[in-house]
Protein backbone atom coordinates (compact mmCIF):
# COMPACT_ATOMS: atom_id res chain seq x y z
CA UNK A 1 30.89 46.65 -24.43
CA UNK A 2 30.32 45.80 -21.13
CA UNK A 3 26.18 45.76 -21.54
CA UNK A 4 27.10 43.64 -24.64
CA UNK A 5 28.90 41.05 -22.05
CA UNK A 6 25.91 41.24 -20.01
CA UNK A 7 23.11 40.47 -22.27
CA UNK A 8 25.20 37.81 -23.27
CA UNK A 9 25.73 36.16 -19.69
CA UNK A 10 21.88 36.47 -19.41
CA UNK A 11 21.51 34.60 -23.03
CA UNK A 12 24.04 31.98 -21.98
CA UNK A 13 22.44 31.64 -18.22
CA UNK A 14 19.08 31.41 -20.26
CA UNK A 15 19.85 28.27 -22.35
CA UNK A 16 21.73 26.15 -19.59
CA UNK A 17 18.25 26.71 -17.60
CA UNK A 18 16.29 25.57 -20.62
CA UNK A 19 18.75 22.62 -21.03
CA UNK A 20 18.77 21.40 -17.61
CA UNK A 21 14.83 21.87 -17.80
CA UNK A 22 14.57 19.63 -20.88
CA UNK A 23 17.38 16.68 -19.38
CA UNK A 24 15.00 16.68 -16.04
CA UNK A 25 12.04 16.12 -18.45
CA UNK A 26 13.36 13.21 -20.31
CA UNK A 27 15.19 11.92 -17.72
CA UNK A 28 12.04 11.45 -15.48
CA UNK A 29 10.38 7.95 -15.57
CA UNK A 30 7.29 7.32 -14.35
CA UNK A 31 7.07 4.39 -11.26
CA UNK A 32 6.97 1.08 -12.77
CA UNK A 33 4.20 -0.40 -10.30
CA UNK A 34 1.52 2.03 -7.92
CA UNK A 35 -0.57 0.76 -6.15
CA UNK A 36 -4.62 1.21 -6.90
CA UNK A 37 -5.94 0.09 -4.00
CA UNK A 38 -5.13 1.51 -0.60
CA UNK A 39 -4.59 -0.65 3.01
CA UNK A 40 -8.04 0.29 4.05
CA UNK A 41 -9.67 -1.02 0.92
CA UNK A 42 -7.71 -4.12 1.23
CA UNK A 43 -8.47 -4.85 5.33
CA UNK A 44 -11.91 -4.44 3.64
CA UNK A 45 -11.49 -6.97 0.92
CA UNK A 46 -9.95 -8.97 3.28
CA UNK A 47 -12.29 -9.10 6.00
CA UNK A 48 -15.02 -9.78 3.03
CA UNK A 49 -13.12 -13.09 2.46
CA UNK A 50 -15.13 -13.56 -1.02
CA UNK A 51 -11.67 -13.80 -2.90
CA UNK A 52 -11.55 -17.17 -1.29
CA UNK A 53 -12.16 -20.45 -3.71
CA UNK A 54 -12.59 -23.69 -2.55
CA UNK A 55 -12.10 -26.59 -4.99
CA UNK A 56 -15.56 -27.45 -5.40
CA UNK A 57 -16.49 -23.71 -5.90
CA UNK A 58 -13.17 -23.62 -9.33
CA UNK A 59 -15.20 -26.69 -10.37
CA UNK A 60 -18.38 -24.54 -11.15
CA UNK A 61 -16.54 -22.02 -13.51
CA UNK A 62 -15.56 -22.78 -16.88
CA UNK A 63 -11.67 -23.37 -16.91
CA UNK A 64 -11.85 -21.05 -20.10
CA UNK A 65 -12.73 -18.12 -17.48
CA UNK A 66 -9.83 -18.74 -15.14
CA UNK A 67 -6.07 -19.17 -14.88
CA UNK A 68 -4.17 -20.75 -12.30
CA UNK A 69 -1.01 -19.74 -11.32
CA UNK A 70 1.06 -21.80 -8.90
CA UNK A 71 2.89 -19.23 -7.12
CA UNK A 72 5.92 -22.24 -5.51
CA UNK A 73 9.32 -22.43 -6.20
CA UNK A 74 10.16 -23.92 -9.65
CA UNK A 75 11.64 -26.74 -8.15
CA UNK A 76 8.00 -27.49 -6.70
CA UNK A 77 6.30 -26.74 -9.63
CA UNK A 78 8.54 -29.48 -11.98
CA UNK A 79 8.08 -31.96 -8.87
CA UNK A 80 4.29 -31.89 -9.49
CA UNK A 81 1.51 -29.39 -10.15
CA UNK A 82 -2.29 -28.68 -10.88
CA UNK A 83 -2.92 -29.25 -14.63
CA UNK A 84 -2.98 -26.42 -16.70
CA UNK A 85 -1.17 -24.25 -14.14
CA UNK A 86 1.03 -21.72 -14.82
CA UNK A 87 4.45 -21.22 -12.78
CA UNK A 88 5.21 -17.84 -11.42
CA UNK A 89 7.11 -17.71 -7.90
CA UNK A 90 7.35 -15.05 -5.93
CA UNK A 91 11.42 -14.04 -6.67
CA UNK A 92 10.16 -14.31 -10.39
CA UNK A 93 6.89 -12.09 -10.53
CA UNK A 94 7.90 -9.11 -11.95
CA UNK A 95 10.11 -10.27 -14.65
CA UNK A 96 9.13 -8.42 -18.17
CA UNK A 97 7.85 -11.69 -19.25
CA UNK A 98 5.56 -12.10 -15.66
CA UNK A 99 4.54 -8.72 -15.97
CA UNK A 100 3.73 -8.89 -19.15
CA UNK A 101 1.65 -12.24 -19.18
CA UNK A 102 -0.17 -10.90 -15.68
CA UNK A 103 -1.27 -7.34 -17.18
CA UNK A 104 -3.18 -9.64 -20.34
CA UNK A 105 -4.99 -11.29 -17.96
CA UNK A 106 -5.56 -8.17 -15.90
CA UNK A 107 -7.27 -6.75 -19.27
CA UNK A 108 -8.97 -10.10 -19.76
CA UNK A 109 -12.23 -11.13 -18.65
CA UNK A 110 -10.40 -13.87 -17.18
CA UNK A 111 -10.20 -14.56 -13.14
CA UNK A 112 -6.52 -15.43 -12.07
CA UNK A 113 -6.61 -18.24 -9.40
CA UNK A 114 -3.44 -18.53 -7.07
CA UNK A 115 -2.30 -21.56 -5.02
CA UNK A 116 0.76 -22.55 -3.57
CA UNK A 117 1.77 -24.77 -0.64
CA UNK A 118 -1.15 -23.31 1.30
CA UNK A 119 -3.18 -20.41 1.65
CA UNK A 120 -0.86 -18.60 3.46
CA UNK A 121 2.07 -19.02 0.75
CA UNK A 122 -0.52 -17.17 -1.70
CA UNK A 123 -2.32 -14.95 0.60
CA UNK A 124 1.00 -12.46 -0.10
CA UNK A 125 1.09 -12.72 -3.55
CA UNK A 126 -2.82 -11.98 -3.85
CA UNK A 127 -2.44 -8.98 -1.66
CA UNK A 128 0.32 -7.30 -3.42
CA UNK A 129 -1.50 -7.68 -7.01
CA UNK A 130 -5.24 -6.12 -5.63
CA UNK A 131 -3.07 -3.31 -3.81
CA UNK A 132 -1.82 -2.75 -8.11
CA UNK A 133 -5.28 -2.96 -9.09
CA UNK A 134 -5.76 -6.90 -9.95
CA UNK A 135 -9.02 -6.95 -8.92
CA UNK A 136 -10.08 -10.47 -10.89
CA UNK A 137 -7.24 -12.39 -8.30
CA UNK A 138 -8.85 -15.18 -5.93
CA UNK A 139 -6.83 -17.51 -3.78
CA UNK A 140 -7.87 -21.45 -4.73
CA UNK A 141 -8.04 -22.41 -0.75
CA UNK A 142 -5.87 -26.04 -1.04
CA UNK A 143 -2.54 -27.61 0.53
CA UNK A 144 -0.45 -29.15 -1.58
CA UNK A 145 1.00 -31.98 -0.73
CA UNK A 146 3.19 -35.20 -1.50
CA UNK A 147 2.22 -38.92 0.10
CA UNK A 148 3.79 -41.66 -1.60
CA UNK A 149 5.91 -39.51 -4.09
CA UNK A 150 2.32 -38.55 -5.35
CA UNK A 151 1.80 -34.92 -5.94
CA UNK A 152 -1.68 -34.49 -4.29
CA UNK A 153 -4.39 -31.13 -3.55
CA UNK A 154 -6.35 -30.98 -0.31
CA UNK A 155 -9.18 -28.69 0.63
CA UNK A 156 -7.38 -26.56 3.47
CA UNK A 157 -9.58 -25.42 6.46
CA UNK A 158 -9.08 -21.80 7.30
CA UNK A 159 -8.77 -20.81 10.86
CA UNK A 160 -10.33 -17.84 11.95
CA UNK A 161 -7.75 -14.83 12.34
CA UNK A 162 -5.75 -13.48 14.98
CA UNK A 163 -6.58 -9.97 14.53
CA UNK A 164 -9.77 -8.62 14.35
CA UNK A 165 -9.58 -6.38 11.56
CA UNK A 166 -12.76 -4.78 11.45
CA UNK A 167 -12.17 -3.64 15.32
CA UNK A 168 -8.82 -2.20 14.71
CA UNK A 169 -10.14 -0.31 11.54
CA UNK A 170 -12.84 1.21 13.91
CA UNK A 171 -10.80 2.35 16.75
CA UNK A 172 -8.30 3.57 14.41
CA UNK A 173 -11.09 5.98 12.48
CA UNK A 174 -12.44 6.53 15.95
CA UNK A 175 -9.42 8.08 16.73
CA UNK A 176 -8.66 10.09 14.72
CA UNK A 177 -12.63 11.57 14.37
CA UNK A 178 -11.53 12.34 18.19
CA UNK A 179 -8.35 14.18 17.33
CA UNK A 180 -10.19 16.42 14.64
CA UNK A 181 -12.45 17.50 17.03
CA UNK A 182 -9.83 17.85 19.61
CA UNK A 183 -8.18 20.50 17.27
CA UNK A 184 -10.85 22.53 16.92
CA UNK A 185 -12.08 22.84 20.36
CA UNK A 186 -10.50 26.72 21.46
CA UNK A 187 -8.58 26.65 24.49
CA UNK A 188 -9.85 29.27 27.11
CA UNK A 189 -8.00 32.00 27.35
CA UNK A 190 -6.07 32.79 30.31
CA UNK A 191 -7.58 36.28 31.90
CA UNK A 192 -4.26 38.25 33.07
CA UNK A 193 -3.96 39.04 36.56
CA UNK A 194 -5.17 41.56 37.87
CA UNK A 195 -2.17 44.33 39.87
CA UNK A 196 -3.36 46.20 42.76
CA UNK A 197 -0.40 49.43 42.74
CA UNK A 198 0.93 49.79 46.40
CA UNK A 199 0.31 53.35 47.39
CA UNK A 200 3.52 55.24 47.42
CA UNK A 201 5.44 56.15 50.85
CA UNK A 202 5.46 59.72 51.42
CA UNK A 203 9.20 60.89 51.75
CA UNK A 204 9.66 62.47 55.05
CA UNK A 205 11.20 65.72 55.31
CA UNK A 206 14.34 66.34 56.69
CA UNK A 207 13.92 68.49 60.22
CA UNK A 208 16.14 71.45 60.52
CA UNK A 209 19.04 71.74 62.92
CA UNK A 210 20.75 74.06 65.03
């Protein structure tokens, strides 16, 4: 009786496992969004500055081979807005409906232009979709602006940056080259001193009395 009980914990013990294997397998959801390409690869992209587009450059593709997307507040975008351009703001750009829309053109041949108050505005948005992979993204390089309630586009001249990329990429891979070989450099071992032994003191015999 009692191995009967036994075999029959281990059979019970045996399916919960199995269960509670099978929930953690169906319950497990893969991340929505990864990112493809790393910081480095970016700094890189960056520093390459050929996802830049100035308006006379957009004027040399085919508007069939590019999308804009205007990437301003909504209330921007119905105040005025570059023909043919598509609205999706930051707060907004991973709706289903966004994501959707941006992972056909991702698939497309297409090139996805952003703009947005400046360059700056869509420099973020540009960065986030090449770090998911969205590697046909340039940045149309324009202000927009409003002079006499007139929605107007300005070429934007880009200052150079701050931070010098390519030198903090170098020192940073320069450093740790240097720690690598730091780590494998052996320390010296420490010889152990050497003890001289004191000679022992003779004990001195005790001298008879009367």
């Amino acid at each position: 009786m009692k191995e009967l009980e036994r075999t029959k914990r281990i059979s019970v013990s045996a399916v919960l496992f199995l269960l509670i294997i099978v929930i953690g397998v169906l319950s497990f959801r893969k991340p929505k969004y990864v990112f493809e390409n790393n910081t480095e690869t970016t700094l890189n992209k960056i520093m390459e500055k050929d996802y830049i587009l100035t308006q006379d450059q957009l004027k040399t593709i085919d508007a069939s081979q590019y999308v804009l997307v205007d990437v301003r507040s909504n209330f921007e975008y119905a105040k005025g807005h570059i023909n043919n351009a598509v609205n999706i703001s930051a707060p907004q750009a991973f709706s289903d409906e966004n994501t959707d829309f941006l992972k056909k053109l991702k698939n497309s041949d297409k090139t996805i232009v952003i703009y947005g108050e400046n360059p700056d505005e869509a420099d973020s948005a540009w960065m986030l979709l090449y770090q998911l992979g969205y590697e046909n993204v340039k940045i149309l390089c324009v202000e927009t602006i409003y002079q006499d309630n007139k929605f107007q586009v300005k070429d934007y001249a880009l200052e150079k940056p701050s931070v010098d990329y390519a030198k903090i990429m170098n020192a940073a891979k320069k450093s740790s080259s240097n720690q690598k070989e730091s780590t494998k450099v052996k320390t010296p071992k420490k010889e152990p001193k050497k003890v001289t032994p004191k000679p022992k003191k003779k004990k001195r015999v005790p001298e008879g009395g009367c």
